[in-house]
Structure formats: C-alpha cells, structure tokens
Protein backbone atom coordinates (compact mmCIF):
# COMPACT_ATOMS: atom_id res chain seq x y z
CA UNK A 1 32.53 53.00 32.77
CA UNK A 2 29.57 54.17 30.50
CA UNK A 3 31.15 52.11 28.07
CA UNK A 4 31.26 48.82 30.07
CA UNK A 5 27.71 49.43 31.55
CA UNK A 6 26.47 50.26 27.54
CA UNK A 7 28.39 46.65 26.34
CA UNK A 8 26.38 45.27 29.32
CA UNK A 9 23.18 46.46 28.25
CA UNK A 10 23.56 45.31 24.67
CA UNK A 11 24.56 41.46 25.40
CA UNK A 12 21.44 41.68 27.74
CA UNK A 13 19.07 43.08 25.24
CA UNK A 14 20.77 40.40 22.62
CA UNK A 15 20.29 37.75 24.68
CA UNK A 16 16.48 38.78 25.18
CA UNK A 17 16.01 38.33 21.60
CA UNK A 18 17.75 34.95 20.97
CA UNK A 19 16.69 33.46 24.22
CA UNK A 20 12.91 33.08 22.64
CA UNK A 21 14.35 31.68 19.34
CA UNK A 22 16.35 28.93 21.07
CA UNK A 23 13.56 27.85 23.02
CA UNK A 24 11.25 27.81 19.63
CA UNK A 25 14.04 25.81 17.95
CA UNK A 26 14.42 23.64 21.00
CA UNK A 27 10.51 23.19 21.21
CA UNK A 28 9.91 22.38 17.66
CA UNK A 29 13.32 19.50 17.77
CA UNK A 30 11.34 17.77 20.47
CA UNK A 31 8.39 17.95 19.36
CA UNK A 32 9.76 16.10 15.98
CA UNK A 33 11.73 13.92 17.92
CA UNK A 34 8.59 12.95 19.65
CA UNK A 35 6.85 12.55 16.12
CA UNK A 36 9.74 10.55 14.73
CA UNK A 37 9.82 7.94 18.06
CA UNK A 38 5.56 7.73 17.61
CA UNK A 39 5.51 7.12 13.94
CA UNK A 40 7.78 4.89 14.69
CA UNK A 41 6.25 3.03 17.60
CA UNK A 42 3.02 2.68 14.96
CA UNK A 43 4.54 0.70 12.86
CA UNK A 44 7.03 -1.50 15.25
CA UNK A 45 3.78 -2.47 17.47
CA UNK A 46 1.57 -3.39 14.66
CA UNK A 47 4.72 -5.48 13.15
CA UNK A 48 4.71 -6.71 16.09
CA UNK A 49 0.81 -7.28 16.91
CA UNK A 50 0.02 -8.52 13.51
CA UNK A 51 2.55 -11.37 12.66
CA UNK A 52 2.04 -12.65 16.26
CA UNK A 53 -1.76 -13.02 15.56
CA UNK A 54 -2.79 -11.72 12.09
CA UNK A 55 -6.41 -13.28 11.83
CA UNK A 56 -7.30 -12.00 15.25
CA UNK A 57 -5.70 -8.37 14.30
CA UNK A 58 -7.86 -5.42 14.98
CA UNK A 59 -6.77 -2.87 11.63
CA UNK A 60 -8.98 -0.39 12.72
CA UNK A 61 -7.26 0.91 15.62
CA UNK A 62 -4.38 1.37 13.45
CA UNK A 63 -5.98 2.96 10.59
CA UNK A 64 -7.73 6.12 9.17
CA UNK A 65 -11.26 6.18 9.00
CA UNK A 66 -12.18 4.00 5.82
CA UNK A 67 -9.18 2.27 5.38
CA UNK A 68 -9.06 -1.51 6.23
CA UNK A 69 -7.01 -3.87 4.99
CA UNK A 70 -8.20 -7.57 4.31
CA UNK A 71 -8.70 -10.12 7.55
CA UNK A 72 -6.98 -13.79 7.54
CA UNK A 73 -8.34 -16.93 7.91
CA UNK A 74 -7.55 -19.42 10.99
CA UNK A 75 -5.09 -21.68 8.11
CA UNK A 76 -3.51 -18.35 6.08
CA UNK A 77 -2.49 -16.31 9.71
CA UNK A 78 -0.73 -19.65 10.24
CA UNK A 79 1.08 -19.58 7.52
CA UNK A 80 1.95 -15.65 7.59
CA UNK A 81 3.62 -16.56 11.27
CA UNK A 82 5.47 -18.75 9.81
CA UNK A 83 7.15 -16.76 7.44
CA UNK A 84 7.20 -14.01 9.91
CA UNK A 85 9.53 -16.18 12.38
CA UNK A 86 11.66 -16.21 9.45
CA UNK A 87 12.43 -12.77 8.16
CA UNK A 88 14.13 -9.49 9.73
CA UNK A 89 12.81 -6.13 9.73
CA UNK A 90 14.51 -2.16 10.76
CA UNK A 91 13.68 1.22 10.45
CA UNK A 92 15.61 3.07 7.49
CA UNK A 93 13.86 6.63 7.38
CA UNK A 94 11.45 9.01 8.68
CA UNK A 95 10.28 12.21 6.79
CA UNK A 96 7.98 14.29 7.48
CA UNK A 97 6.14 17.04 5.15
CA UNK A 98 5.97 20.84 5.89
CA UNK A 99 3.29 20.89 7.89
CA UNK A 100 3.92 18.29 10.18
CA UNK A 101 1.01 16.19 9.71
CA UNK A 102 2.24 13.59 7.77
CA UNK A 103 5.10 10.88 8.01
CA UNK A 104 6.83 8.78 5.66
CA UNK A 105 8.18 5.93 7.83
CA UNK A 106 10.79 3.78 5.74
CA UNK A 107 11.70 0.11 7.12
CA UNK A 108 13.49 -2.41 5.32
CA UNK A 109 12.44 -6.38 5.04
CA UNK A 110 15.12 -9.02 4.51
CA UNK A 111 15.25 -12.99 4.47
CA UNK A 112 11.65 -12.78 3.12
CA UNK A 113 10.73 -15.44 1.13
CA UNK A 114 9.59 -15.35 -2.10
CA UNK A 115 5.83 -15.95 -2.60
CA UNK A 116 5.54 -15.29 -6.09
CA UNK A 117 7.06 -18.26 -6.94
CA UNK A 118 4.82 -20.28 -4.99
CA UNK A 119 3.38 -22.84 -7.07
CA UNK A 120 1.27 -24.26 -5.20
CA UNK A 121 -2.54 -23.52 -5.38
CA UNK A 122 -4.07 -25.10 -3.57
CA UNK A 123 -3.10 -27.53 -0.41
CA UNK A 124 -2.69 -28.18 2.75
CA UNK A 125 -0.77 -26.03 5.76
CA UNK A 126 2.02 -28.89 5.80
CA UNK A 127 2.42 -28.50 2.37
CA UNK A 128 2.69 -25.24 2.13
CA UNK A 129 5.30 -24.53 4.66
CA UNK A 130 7.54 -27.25 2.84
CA UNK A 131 6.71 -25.39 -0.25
CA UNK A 132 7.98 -22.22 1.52
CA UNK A 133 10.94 -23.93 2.94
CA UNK A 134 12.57 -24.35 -0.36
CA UNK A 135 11.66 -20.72 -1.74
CA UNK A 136 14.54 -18.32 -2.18
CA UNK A 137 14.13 -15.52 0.06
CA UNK A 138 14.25 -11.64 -1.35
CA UNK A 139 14.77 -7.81 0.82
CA UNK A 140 13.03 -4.86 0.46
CA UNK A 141 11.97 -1.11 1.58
CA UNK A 142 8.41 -0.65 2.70
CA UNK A 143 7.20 2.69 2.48
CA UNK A 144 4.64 3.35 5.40
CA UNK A 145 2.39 6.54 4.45
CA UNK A 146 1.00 8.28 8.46
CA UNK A 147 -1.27 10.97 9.07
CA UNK A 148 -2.52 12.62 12.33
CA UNK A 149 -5.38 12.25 12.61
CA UNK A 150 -7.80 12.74 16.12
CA UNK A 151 -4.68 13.71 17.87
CA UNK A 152 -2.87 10.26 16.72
CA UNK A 153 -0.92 8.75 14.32
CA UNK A 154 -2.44 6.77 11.90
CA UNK A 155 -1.83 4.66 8.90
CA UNK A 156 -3.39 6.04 5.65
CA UNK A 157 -1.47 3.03 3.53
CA UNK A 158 -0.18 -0.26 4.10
CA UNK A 159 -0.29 -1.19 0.24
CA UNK A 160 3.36 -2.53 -0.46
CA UNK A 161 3.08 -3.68 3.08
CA UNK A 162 0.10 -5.56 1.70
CA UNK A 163 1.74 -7.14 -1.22
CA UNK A 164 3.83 -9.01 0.61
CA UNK A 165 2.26 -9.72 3.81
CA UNK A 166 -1.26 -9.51 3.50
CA UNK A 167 -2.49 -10.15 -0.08
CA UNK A 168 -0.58 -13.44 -1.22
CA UNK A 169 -1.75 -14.99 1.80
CA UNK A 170 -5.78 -14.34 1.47
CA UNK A 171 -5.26 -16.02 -1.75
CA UNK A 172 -4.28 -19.19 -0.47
CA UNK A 173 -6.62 -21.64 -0.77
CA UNK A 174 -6.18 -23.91 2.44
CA UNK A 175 -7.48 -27.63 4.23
CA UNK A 176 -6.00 -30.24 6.68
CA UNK A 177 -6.85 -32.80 3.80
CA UNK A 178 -6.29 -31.72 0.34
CA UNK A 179 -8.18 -35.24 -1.28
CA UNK A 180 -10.34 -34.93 -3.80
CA UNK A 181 -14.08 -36.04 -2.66
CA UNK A 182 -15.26 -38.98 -4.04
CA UNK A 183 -18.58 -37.92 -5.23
CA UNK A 184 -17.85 -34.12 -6.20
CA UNK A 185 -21.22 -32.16 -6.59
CA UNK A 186 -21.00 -30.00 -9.45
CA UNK A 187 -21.35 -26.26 -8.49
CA UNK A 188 -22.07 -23.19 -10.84
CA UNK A 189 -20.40 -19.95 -10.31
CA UNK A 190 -22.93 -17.36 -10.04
CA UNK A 191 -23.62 -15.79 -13.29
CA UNK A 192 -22.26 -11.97 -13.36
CA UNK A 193 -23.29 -8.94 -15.96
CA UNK A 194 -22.26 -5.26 -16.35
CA UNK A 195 -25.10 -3.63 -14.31
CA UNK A 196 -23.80 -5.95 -11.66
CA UNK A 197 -20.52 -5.56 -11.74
CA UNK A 198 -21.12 -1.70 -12.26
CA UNK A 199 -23.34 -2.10 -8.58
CA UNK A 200 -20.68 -3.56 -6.69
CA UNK A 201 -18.29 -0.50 -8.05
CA UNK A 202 -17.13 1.80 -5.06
CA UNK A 203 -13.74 3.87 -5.82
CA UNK A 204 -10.35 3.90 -7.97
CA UNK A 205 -7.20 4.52 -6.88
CA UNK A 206 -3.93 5.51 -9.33
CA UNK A 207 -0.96 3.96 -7.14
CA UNK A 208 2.77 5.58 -7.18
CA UNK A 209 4.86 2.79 -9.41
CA UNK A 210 7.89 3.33 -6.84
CA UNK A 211 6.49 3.39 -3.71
CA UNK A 212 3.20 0.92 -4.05
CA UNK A 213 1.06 3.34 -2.27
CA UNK A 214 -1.86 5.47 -3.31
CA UNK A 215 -1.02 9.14 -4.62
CA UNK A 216 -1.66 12.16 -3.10
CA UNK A 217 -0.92 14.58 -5.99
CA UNK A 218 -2.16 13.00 -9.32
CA UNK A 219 1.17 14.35 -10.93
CA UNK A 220 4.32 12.03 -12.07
CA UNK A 221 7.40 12.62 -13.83
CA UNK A 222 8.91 10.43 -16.55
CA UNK A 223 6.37 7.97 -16.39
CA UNK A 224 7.89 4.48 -17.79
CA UNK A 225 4.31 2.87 -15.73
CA UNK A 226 1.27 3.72 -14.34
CA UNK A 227 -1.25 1.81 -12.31
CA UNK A 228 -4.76 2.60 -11.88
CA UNK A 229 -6.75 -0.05 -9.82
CA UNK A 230 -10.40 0.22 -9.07
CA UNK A 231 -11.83 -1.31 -5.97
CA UNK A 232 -15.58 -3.46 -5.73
CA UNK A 233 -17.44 -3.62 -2.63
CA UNK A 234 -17.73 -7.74 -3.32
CA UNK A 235 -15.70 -10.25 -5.40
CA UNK A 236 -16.26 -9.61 -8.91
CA UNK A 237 -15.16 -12.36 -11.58
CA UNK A 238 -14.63 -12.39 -15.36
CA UNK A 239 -12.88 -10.68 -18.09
CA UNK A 240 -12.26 -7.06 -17.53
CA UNK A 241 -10.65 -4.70 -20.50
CA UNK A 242 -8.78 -1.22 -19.07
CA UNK A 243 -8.16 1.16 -21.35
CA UNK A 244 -5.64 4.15 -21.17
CA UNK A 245 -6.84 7.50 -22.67
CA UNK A 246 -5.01 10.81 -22.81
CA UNK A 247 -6.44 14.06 -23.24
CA UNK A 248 -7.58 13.97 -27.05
CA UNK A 249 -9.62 10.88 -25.94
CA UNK A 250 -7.07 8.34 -27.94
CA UNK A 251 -6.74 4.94 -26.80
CA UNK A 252 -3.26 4.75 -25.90
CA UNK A 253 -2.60 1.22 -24.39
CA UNK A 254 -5.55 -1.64 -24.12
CA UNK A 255 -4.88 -4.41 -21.43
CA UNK A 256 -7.09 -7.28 -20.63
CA UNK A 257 -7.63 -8.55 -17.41
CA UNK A 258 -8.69 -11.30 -15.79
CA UNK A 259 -10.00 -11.80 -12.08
CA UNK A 260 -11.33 -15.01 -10.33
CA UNK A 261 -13.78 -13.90 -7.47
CA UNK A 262 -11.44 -10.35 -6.33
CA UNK A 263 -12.54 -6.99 -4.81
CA UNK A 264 -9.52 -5.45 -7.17
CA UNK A 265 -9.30 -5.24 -10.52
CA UNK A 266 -5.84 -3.84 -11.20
CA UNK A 267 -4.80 -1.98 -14.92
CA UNK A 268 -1.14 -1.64 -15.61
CA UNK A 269 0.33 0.23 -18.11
CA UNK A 270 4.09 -0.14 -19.13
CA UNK A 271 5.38 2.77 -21.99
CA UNK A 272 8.53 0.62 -21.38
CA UNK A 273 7.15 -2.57 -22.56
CA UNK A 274 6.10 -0.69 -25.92
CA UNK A 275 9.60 0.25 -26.69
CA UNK A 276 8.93 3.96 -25.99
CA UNK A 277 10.52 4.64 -23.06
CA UNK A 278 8.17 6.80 -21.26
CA UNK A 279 4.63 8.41 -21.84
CA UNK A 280 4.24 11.60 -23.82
CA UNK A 281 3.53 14.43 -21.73
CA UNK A 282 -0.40 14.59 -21.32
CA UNK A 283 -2.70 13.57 -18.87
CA UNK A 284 -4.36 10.49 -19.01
CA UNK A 285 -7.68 8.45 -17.31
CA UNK A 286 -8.94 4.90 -17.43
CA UNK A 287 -12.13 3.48 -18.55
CA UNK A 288 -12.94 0.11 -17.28
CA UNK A 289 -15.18 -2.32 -19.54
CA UNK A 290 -17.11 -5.48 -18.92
CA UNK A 291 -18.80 -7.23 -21.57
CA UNK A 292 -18.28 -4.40 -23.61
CA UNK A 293 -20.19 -1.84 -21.73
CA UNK A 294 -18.27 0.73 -19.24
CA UNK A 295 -18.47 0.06 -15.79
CA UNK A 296 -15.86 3.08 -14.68
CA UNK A 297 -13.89 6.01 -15.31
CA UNK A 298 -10.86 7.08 -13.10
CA UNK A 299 -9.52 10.59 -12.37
CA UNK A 300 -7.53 12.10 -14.48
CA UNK A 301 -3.59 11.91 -14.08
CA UNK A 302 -1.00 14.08 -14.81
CA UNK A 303 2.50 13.48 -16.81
CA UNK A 304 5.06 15.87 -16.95
C-alpha cells in the first residue's frame, strides 16, 4: 500500500513540474501562430490596399518611422492596376529571428509582366497598356523584412517589392496626348555642382544582392556583388563616379553612373564580371564623386 500511495505521489509531483512547461510551450506556439497570421495579414492587406488604389495609398500606416516609399501619379497608379489585375501572388514563408521581434515574410509573384523590357518612354496610358500586353510575363520571391514596432507590425523594407511594383512605374513618363507641341519653348535644366549635390545628400544604404533589401549586419559571404546606393533628399542629375575601396585604401572597381533627375544614385559592383569570381576577403566602403570632388563616403562592409 505504501508503495501504491508513494507511485501516487511521484506522478503527482511529476506532473506539477511538466504541467508549467506545457503551458509555456503551448503559450509561446500561440503566441507565434498569432505573429505568423499578423505578419501575414500586413502584407496581404497592403497587397491588397495598394494595387486597388496605389496613388491614393497611405505608406505610413504601414511603415516604420522614416521609411516611405515613393507616391504615384493619377496616370502611373493606372497603369500599376492594370498589371495588378493580371498577376498572382501567395505566401511561401515566415521566419522569425530569436527574439521575436522581427519577421521575414516570403510571398511569391507569378504572371508578372516584364517591365524591363518596356521600350517605351514616353506615351500615353493606351499605349502603354498595349505595350504591356505583348510583354512576356516573369515569377518571383519577394522578401518582406517586419519589425514590431509600438506594439505592431511594421514594414522596415519593401525594396524588391519596390523594384517591381513601385519604381518602374514613377518612371513613366505619362499624357492623354503624346503630340509633340507645335511651338516647343526651349527649357534649361537647372544647372547642378558638387556643393549642391553634396546639400541634397541624406544617407547610404549597402543592399543584400539576394534578397534586394537593406542589411542589417554589414557582413557577407562569398561576395560575387555588392551594392551600395546612396539616397538625396531631391532629384539630383548628372554624371556620378562610385568607387570601391578596401581596407589599404586601393581602388578596387570604378563605375560610372549616370542619373536623369533621381533621389538614388545606385553603385554596383560585380567581382564576377572581372573574371575573379568573388572579392578577396577585406572590407570595403564607397566614395561617391561629382565633378571630381567627393560628395560621400559609405560605411564600411565586411567580406568573409
């Protein structure tokens, strides 16, 4: 009997000590389900929001202090819901880091169609859908970077997002009547020098080749590219040389670039395209000229 009652004892006292580990377990699966389906609902209501009515699209509710992406015009939004009655969209993945406080949010894109072979310029809405029409149409992953932030989740990057749904449509230039006028006033683009262009400078960002979006830890692997872009707080124009330096202050790639009225000015830098494979271990920064005299240095990344 004292052995029953001692067996009975022991499965109770067990059970004490699992029963708050369970509930722990079962508290912290929720909670991440919960995470998962709100990281989730971010980014399938502002998919949803935005290509319904992307000039009228309020990114600031959406995004981390700071961070706003570029506003549409009446002409491009139409355009962008266009294409966006066309193309498909699911989520892929969700991964979050050890803390909890940050989301990777994977979805893939497909029957999108492929703007950079659009050759048109410069025309009218008509024109441009035709255009579009005939385009061949490519799939992708998007990587969407969240945070928490203020007891919500936020985005802290939509730059692939960007490349395809936001960028290539700002650039379009866009009328009802494309004609040219029959008595054209000449106009002279504002003259621009270094201390200007060295005014207008506000940050630079190095970018993650694979996964379009800003880095967190200035640290890569293997490096066959890197990209370095610096931002202006107005459109700068001209010819813009980026050099590539690594830690004995050698020059080791030189790329010229140039931008027509932009807020971006962005460097690339290929070891692949040199034949070498990948860069030699080092870290590296960019200086950023104009008319010969720096306007910028970036922070300094790492290359294992």
């Amino acid at each position: 009997m004292k052995k029953v009652r001692s067996r009975f004892i022991s499965v109770i006292v067990l059970l004490a000590m699992i029963a708050p580990l369970a509930l722990f377990t079962s508290c912290s699966a929720v909670r991440r389900a919960m995470d998962e389906d709100s990281v989730k609902d971010l980014v399938e209501d502002m998919l949803e929001d935005y290509f319904a009515s992307p000039d009228d699209y309020n990114w600031r509710k959406v995004c981390e202090s700071g961070y706003t992406p570029e506003s549409l015009n009446a002409d491009q939004a139409e355009l962008l819901r266009y294409v966006a009655g066309k193309i498909r969209y699911s989520a892929r993945d969700v991964v979050f880091d050890d803390t909890g406080d940050k989301a990777k949010v994977t979805y893939r894109f497909s029957k999108v169609p492929d703007l950079t072979k659009l050759e048109l310029e410069e025309e009218s809405v008509t024109r441009f859908k035709n255009e579009i029409k005939s385009l061949d149409v490519i799939e992708f992953d998007v990587t969407f970077q969240i945070v928490y932030q203020d007891r919500d989740w936020v985005f802290h990057s939509l730059s692939k997002f960007g490349k395809y749904f936001i960028h290539p449509f700002c650039d379009l230039k866009i009328g009802s009547s494309m004609s040219p006028d029959p008595t054209p006033v000449p106009t002279e683009a504002p003259s621009q020098d270094a201390d200007d262009i060295r005014s207008k400078y506000l940050a630079t960002v190095w970018y993650g080749i694979e996964t379009g979006n800003p880095m967190n830890d200035l640290v890569v692997s293997d490096a066959y590219a890197v990209q370095n872009v610096f931002y202006f707080t107005e459109p700068v124009s001209g010819e813009f040389v980026a050099k590539l330096i690594n830690s004995s202050g050698k020059d080791v790639l030189t790329e010229t670039i140039n931008v027509d009225s932009r807020v971006t000015v962005v460097c690339d830098f290929s070891a692949g395209h040199q034949g070498w494979g990948t860069f030699d271990p080092d870290t590296y920064y960019v200086e950023l000229y104009f008319s010969g005299q720096k306007i910028a240095t970036s922070e300094t990344i790492t290359v294992n």
